[in-house]
PDB file of N, CA and C in Angstrom:
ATOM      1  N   UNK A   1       1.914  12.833  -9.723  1.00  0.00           N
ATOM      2  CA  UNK A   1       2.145  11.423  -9.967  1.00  0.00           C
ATOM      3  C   UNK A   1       0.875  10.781 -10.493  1.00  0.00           C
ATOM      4  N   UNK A   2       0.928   9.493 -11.519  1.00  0.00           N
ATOM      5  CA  UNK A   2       0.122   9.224 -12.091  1.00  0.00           C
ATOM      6  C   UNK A   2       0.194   7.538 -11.301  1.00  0.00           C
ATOM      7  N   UNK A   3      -0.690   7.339 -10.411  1.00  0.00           N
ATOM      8  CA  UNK A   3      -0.491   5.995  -9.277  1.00  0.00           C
ATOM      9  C   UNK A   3      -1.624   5.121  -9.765  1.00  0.00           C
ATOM     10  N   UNK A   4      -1.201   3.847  -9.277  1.00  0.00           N
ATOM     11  CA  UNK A   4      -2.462   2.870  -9.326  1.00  0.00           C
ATOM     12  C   UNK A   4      -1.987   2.230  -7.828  1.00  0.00           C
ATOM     13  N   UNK A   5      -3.587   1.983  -7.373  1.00  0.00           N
ATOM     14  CA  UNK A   5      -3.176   1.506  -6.574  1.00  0.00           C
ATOM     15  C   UNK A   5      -4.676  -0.078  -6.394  1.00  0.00           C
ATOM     16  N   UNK A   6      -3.988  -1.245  -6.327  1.00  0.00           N
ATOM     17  CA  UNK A   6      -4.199  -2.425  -6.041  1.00  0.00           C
ATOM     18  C   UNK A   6      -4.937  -3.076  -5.264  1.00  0.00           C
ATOM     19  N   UNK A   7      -5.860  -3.610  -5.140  1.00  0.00           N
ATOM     20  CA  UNK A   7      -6.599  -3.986  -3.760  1.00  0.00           C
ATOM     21  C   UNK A   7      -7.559  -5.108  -3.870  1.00  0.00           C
ATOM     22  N   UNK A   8      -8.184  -6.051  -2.662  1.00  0.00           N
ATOM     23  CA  UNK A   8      -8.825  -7.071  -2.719  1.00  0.00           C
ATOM     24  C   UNK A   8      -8.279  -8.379  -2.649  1.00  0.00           C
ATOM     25  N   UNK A   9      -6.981  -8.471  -2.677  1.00  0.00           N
ATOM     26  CA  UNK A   9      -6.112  -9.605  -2.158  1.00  0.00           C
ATOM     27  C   UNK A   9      -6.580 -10.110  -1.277  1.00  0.00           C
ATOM     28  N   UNK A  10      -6.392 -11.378  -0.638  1.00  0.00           N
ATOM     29  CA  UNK A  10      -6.271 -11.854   0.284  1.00  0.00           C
ATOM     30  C   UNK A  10      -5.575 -13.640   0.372  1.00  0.00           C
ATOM     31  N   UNK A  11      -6.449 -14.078   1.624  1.00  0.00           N
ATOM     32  CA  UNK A  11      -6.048 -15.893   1.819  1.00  0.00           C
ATOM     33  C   UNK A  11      -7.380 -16.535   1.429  1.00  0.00           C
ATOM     34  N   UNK A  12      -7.527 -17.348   0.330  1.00  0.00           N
ATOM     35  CA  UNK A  12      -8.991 -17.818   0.240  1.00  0.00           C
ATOM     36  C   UNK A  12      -8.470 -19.351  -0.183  1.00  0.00           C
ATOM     37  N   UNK A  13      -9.615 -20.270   0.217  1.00  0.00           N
ATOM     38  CA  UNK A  13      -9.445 -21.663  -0.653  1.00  0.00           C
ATOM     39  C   UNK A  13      -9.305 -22.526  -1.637  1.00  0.00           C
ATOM     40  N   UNK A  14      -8.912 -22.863  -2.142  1.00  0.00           N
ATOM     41  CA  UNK A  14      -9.069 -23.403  -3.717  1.00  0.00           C
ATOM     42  C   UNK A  14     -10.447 -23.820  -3.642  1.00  0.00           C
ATOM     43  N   UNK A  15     -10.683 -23.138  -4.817  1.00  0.00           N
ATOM     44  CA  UNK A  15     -12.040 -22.677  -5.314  1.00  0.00           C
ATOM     45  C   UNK A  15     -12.644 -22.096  -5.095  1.00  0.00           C
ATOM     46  N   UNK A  16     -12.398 -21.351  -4.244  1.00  0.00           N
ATOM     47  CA  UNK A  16     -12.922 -19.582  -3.698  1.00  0.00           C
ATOM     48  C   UNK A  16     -12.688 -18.458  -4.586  1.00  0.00           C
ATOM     49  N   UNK A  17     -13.222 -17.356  -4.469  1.00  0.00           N
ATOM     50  CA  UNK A  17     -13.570 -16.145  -5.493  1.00  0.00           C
ATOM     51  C   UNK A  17     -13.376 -15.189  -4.573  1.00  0.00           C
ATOM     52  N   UNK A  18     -12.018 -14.180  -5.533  1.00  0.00           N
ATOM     53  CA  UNK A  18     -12.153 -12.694  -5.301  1.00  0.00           C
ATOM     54  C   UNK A  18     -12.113 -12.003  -6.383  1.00  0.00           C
ATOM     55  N   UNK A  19     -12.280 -10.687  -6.362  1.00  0.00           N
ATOM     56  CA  UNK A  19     -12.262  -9.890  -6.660  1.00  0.00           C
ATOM     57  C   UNK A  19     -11.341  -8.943  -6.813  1.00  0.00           C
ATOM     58  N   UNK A  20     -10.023  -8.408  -7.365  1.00  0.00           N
ATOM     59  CA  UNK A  20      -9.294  -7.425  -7.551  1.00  0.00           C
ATOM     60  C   UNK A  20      -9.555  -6.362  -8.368  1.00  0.00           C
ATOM     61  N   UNK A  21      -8.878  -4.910  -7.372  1.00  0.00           N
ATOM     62  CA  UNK A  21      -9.541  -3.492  -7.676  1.00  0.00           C
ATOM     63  C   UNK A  21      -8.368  -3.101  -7.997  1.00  0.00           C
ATOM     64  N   UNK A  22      -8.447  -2.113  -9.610  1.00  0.00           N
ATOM     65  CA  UNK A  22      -6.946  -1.252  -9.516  1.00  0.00           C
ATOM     66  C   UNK A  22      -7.585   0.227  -9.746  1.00  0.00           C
ATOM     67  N   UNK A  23      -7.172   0.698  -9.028  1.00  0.00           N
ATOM     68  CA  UNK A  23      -7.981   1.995  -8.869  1.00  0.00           C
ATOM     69  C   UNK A  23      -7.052   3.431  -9.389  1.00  0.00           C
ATOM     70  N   UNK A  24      -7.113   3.898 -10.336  1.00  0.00           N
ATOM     71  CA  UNK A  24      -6.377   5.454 -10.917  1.00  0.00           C
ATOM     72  C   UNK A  24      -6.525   6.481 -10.338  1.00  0.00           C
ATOM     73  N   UNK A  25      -5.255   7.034 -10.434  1.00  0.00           N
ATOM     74  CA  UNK A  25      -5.072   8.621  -9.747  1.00  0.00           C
ATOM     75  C   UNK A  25      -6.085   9.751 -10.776  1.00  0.00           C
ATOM     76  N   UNK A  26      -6.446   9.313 -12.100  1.00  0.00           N
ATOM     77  CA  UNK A  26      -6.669  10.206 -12.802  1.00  0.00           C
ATOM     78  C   UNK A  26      -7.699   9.685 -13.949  1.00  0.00           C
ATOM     79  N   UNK A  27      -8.093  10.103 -14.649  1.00  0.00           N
ATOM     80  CA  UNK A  27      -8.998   9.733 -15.627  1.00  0.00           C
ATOM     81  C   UNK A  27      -8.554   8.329 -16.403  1.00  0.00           C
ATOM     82  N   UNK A  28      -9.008   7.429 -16.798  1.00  0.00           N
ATOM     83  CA  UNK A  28      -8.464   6.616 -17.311  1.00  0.00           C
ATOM     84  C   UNK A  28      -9.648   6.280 -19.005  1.00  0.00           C
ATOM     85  N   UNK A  29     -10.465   7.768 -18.883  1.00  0.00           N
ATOM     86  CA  UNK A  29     -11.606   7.121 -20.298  1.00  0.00           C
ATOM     87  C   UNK A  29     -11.047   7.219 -21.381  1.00  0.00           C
ATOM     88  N   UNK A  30      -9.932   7.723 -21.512  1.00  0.00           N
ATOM     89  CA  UNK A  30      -9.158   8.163 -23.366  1.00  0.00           C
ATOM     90  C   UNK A  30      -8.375   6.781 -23.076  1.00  0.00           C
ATOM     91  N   UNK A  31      -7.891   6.123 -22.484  1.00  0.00           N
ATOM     92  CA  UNK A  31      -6.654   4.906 -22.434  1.00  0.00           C
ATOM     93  C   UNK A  31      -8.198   3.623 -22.760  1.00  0.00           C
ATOM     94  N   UNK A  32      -7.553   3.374 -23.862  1.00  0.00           N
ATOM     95  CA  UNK A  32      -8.222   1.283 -24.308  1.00  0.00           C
ATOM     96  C   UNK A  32      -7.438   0.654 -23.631  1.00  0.00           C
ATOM     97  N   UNK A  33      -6.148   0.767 -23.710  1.00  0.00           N
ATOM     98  CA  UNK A  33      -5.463  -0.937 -23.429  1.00  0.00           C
ATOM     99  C   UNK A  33      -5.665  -0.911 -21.894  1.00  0.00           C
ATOM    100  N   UNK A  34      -5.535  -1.792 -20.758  1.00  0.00           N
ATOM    101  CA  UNK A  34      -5.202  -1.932 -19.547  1.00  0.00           C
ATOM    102  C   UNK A  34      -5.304  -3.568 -19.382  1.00  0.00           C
ATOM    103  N   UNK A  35      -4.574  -3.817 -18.563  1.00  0.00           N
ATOM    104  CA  UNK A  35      -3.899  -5.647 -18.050  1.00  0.00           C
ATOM    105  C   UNK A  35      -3.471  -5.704 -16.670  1.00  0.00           C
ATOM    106  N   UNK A  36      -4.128  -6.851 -16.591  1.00  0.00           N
ATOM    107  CA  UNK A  36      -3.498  -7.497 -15.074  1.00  0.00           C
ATOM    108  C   UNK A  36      -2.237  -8.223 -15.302  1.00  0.00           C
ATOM    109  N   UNK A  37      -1.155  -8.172 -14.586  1.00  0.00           N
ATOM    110  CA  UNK A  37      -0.170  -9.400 -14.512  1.00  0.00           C
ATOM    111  C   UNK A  37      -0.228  -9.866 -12.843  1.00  0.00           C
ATOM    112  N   UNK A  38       0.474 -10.738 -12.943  1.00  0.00           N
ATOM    113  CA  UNK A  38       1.187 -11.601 -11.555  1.00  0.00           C
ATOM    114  C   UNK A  38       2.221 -11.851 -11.470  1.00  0.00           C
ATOM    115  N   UNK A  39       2.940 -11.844 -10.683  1.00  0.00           N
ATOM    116  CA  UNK A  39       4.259 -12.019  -9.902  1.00  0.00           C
ATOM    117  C   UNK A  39       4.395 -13.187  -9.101  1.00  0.00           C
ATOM    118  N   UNK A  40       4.267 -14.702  -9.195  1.00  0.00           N
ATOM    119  CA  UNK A  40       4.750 -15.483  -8.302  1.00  0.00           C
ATOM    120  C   UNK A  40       6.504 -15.408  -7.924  1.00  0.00           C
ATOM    121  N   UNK A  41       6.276 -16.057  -6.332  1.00  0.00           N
ATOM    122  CA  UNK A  41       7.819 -15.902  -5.785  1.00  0.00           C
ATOM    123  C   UNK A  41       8.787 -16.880  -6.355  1.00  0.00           C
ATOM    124  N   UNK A  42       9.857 -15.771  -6.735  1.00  0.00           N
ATOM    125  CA  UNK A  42      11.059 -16.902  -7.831  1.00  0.00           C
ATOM    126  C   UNK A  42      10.633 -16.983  -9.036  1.00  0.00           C
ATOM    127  N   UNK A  43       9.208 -16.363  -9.707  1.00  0.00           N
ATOM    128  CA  UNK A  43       9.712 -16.225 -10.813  1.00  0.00           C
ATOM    129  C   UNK A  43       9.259 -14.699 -11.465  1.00  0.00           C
ATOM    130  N   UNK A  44       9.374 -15.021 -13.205  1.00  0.00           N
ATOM    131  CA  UNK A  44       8.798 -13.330 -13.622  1.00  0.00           C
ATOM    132  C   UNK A  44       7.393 -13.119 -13.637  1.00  0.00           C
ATOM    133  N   UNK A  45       7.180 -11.793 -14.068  1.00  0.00           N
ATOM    134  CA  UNK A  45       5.562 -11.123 -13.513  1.00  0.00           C
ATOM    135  C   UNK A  45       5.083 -12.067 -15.465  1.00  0.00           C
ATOM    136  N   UNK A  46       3.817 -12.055 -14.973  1.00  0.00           N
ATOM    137  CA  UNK A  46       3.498 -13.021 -16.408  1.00  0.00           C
ATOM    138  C   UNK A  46       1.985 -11.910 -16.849  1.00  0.00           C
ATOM    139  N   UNK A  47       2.193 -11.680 -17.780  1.00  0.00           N
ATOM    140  CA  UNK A  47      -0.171 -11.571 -18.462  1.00  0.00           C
ATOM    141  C   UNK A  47      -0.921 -12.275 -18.098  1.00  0.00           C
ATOM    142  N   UNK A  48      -1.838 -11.765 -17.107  1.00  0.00           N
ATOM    143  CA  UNK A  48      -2.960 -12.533 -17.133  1.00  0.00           C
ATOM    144  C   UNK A  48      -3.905 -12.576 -17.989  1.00  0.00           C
ATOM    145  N   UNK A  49      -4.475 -10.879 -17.974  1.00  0.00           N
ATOM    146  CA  UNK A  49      -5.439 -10.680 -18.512  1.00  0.00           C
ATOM    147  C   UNK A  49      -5.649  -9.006 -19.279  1.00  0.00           C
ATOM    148  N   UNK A  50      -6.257  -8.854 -20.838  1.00  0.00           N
ATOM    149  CA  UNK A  50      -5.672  -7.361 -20.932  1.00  0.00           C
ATOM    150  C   UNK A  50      -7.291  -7.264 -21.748  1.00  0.00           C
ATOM    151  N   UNK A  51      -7.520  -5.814 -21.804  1.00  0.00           N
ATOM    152  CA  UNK A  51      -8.968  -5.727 -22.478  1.00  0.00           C
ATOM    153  C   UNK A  51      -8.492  -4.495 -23.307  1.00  0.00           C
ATOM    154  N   UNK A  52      -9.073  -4.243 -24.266  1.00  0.00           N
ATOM    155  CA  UNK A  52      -8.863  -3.284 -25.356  1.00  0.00           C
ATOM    156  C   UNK A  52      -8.702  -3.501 -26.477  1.00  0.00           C
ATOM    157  N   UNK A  53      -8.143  -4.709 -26.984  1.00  0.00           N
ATOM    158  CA  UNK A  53      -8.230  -4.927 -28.533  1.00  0.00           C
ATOM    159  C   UNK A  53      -9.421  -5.105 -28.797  1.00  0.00           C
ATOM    160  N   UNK A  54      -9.546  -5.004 -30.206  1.00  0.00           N
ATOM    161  CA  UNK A  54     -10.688  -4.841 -31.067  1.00  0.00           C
ATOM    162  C   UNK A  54     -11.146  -6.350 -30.898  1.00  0.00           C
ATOM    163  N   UNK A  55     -10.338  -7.771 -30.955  1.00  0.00           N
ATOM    164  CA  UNK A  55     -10.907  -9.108 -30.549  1.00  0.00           C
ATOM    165  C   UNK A  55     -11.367  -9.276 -29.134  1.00  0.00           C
ATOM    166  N   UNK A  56     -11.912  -7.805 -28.304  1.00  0.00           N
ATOM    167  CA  UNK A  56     -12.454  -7.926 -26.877  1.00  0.00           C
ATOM    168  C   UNK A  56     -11.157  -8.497 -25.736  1.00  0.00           C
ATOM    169  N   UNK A  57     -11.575  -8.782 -24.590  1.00  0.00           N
ATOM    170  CA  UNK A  57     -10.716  -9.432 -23.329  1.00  0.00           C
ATOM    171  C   UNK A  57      -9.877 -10.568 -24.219  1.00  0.00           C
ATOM    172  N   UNK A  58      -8.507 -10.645 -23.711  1.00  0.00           N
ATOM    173  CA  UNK A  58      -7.489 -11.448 -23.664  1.00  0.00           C
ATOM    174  C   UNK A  58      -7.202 -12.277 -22.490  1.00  0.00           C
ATOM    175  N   UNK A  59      -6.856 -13.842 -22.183  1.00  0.00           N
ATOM    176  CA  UNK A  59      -6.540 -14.153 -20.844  1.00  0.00           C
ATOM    177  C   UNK A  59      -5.685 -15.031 -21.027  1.00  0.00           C
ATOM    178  N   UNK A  60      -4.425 -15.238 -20.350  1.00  0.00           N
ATOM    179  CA  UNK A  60      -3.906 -16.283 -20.822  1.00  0.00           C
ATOM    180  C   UNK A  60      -4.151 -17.727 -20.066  1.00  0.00           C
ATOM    181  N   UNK A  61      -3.545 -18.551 -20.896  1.00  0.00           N
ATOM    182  CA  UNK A  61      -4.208 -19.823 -20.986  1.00  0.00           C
ATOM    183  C   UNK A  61      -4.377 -20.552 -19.785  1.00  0.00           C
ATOM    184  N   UNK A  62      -3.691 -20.073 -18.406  1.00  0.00           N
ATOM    185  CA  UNK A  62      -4.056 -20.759 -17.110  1.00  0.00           C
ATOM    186  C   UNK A  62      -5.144 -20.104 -17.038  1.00  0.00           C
ATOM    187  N   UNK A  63      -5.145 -19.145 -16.752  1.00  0.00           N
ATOM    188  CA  UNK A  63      -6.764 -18.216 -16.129  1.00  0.00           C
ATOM    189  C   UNK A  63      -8.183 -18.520 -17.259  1.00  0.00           C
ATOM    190  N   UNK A  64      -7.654 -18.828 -18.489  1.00  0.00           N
ATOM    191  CA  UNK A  64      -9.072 -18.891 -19.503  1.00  0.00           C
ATOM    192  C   UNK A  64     -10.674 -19.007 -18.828  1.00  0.00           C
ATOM    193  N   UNK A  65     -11.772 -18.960 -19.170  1.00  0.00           N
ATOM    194  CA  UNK A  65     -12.663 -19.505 -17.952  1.00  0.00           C
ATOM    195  C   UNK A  65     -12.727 -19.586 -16.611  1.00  0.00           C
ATOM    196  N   UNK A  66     -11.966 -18.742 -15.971  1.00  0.00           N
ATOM    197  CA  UNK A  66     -12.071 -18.486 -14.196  1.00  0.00           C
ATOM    198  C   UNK A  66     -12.085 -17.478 -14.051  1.00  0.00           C
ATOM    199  N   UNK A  67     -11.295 -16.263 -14.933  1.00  0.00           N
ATOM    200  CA  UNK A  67     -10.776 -15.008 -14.962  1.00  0.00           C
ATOM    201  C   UNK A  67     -11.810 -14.312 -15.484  1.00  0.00           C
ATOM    202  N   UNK A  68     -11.964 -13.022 -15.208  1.00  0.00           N
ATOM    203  CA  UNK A  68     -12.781 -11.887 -15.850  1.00  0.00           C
ATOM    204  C   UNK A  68     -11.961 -10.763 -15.939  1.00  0.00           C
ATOM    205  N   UNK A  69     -11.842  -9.692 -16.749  1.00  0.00           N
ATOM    206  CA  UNK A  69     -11.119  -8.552 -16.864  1.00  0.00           C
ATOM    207  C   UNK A  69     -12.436  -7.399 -17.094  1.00  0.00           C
ATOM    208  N   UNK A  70     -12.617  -6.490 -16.230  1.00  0.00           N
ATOM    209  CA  UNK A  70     -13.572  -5.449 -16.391  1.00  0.00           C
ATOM    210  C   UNK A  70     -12.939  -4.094 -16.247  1.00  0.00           C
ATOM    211  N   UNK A  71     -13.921  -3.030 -16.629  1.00  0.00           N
ATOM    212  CA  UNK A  71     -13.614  -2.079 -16.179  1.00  0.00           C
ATOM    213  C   UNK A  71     -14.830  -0.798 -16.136  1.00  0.00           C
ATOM    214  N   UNK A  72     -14.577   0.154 -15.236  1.00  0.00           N
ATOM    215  CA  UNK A  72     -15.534   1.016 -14.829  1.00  0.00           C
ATOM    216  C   UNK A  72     -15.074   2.373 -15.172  1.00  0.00           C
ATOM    217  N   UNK A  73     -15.130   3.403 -16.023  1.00  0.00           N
ATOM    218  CA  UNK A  73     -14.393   4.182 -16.403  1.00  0.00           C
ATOM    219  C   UNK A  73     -14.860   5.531 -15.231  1.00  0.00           C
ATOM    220  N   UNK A  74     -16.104   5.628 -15.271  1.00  0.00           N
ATOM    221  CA  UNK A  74     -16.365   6.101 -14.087  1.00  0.00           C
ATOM    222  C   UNK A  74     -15.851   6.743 -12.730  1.00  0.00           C
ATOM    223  N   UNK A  75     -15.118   5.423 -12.523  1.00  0.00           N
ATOM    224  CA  UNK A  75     -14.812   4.866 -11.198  1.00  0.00           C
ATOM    225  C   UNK A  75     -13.376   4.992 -11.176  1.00  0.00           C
ATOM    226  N   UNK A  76     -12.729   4.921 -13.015  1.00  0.00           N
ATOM    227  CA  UNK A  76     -11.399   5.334 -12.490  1.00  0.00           C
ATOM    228  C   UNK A  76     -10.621   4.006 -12.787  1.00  0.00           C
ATOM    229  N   UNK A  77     -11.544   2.775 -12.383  1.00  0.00           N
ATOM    230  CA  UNK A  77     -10.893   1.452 -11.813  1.00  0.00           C
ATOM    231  C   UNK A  77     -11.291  -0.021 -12.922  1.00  0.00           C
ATOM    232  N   UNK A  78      -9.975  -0.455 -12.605  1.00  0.00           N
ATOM    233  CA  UNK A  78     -10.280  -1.928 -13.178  1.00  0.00           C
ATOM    234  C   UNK A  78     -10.598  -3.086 -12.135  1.00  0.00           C
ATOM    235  N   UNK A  79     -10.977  -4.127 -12.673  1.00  0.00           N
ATOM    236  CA  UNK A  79     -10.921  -5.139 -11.638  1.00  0.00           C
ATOM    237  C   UNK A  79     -10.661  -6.507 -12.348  1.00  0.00           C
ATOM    238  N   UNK A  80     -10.376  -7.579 -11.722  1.00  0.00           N
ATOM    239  CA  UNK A  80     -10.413  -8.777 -11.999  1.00  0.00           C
ATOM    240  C   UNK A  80     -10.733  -9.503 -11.577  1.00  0.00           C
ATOM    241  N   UNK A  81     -12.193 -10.475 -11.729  1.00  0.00           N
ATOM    242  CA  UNK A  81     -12.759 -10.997 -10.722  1.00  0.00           C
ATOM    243  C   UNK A  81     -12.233 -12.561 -11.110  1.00  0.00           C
ATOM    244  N   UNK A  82     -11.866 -13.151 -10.120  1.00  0.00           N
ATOM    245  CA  UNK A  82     -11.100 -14.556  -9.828  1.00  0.00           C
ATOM    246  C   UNK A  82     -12.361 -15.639  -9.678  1.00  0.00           C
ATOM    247  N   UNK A  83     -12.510 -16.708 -10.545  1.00  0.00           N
ATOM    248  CA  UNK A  83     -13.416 -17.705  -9.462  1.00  0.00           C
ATOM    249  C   UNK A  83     -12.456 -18.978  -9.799  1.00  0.00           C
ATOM    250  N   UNK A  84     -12.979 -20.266  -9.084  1.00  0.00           N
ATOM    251  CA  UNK A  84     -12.309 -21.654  -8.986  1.00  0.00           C
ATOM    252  C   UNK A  84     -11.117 -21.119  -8.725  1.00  0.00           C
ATOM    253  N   UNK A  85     -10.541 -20.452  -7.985  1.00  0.00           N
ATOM    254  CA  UNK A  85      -8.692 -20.288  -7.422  1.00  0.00           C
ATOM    255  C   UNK A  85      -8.499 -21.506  -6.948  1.00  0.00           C
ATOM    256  N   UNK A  86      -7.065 -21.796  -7.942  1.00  0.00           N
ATOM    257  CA  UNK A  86      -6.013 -22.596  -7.613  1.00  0.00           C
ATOM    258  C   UNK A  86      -4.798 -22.735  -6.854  1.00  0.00           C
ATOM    259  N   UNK A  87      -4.209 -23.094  -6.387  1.00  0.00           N
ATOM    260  CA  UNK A  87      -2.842 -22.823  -5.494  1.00  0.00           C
ATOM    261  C   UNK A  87      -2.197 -22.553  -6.646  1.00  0.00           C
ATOM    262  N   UNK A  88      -2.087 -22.585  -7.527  1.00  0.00           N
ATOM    263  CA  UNK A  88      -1.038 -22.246  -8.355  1.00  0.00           C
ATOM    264  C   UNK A  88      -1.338 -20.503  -8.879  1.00  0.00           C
ATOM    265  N   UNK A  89      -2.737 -20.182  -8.741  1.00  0.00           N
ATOM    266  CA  UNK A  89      -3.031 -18.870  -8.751  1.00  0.00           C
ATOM    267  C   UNK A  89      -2.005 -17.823  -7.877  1.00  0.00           C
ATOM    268  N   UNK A  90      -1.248 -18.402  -6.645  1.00  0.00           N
ATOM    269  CA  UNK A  90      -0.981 -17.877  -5.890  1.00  0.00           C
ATOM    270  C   UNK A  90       0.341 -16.700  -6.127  1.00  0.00           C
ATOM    271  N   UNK A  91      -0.167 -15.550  -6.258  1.00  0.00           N
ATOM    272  CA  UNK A  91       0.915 -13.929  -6.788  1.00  0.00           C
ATOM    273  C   UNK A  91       0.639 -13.271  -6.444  1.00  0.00           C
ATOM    274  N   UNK A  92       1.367 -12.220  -6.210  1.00  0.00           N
ATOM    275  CA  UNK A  92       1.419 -10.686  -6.152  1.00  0.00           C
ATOM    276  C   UNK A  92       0.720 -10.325  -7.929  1.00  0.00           C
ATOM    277  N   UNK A  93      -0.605  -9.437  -7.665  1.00  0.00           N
ATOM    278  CA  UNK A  93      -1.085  -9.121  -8.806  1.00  0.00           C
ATOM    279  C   UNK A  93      -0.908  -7.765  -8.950  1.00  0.00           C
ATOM    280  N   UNK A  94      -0.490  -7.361 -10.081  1.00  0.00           N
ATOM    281  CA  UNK A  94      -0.641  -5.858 -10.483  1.00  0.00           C
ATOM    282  C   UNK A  94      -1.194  -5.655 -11.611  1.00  0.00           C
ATOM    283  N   UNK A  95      -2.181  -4.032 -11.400  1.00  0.00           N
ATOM    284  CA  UNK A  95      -2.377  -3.610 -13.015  1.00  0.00           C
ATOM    285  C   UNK A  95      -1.846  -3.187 -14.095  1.00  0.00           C
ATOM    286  N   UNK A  96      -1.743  -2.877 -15.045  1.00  0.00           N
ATOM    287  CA  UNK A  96      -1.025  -2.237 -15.840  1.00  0.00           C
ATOM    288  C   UNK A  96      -1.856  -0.932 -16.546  1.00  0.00           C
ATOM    289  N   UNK A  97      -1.645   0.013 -17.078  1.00  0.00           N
ATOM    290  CA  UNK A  97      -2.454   1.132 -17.637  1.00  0.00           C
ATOM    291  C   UNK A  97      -1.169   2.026 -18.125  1.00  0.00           C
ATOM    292  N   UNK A  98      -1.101   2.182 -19.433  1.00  0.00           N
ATOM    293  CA  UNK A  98      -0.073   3.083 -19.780  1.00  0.00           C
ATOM    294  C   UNK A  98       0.092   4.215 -19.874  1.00  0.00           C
ATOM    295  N   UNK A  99       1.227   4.929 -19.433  1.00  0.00           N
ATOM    296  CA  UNK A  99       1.100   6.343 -18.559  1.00  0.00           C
ATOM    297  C   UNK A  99       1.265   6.212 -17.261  1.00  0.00           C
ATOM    298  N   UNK A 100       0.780   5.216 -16.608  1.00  0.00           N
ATOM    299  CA  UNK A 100       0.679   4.825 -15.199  1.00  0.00           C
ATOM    300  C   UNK A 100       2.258   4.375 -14.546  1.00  0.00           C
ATOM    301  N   UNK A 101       2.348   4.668 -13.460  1.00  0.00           N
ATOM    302  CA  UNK A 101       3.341   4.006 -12.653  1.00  0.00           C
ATOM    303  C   UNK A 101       2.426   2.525 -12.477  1.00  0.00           C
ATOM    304  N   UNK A 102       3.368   1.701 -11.933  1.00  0.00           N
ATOM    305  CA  UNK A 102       3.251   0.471 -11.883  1.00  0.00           C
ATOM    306  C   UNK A 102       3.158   0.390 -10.078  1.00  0.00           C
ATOM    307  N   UNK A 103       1.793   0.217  -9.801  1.00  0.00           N
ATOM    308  CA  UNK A 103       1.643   0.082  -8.140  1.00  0.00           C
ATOM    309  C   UNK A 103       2.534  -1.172  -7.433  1.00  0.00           C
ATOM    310  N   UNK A 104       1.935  -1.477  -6.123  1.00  0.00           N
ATOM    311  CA  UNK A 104       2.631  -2.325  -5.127  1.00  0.00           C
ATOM    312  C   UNK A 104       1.696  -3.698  -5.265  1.00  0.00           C
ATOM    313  N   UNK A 105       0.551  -3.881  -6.137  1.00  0.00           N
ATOM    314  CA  UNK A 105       0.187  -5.031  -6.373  1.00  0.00           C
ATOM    315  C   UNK A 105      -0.880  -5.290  -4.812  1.00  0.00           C
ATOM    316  N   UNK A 106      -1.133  -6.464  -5.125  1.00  0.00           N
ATOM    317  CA  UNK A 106      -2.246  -7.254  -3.911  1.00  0.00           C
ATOM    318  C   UNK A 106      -1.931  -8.533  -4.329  1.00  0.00           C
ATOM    319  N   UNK A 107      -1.221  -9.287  -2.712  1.00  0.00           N
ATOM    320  CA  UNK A 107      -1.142 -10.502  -2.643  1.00  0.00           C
ATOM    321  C   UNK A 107      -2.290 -11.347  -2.763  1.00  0.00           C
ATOM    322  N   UNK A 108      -2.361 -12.091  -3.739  1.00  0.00           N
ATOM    323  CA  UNK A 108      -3.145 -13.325  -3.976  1.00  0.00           C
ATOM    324  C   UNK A 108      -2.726 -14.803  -3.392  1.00  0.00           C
ATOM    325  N   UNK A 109      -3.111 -15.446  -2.166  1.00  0.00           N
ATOM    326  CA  UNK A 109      -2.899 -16.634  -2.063  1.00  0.00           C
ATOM    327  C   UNK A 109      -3.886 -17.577  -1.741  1.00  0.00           C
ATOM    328  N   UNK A 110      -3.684 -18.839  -2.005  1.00  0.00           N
ATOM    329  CA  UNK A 110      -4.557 -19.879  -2.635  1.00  0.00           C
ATOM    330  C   UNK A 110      -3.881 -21.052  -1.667  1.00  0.00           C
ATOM    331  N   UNK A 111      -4.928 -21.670  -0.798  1.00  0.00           N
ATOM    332  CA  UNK A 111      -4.354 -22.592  -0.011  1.00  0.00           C
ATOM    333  C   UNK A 111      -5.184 -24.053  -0.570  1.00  0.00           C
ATOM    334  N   UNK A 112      -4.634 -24.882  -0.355  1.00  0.00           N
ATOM    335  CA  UNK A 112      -5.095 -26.485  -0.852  1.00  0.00           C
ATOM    336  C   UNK A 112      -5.699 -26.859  -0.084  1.00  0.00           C
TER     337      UNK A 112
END
């Protein structure tokens, strides 16, 4: 199986900073594309954030300037480091990496 698995979620404040880890079963240095989405409850999983095109990191337009999209090839792992969280930030985040199964995500919530 080719797994990702998700991590660094938690309960933080609006305007608090984390950090999310998506970590590969397997090499990930030949794959460019990889993306974060989110899942809020009741609705669909949306793009946050994707790195690999030739115009560098992509984010969409809620996250612009708060969001970071990295990655460590190394390590296997992506991350997404969060700052100024909003309550509206508040999802189930997953990575994306193609080839990959699609993990169980890390709850993100954002209290007012």
């Amino acid at each position: 199986q080719v797994q990702l698995v998700e991590s660094g979620g938690g309960l933080v404040q609006a305007g608090g900073s984390l950090r999310l880890s998506c970590v590969a079963s397997r090499s990930i240095s030949s794959i460019r594309h990889v993306e974060w989405y989110r899942q809020a409850s009741g609705k669909q999983r949306e793009l946050v954030a994707q790195v690999g095109s030739p115009e560098g990191p992509e984010y969409a337009d809620s996250v612009k300037g708060r969001f970071t999209i990295s990655r460590d090839n190394a390590k296997r792992t992506v991350y997404l480091q969060m700052n100024s969280l909003k309550p509206e930030d508040s999802a189930v985040y997953y990575c994306y990496i193609p080839s990959f199964d699609w993990g169980r995500g890390t709850q993100v919530t954002v209290s007012s």
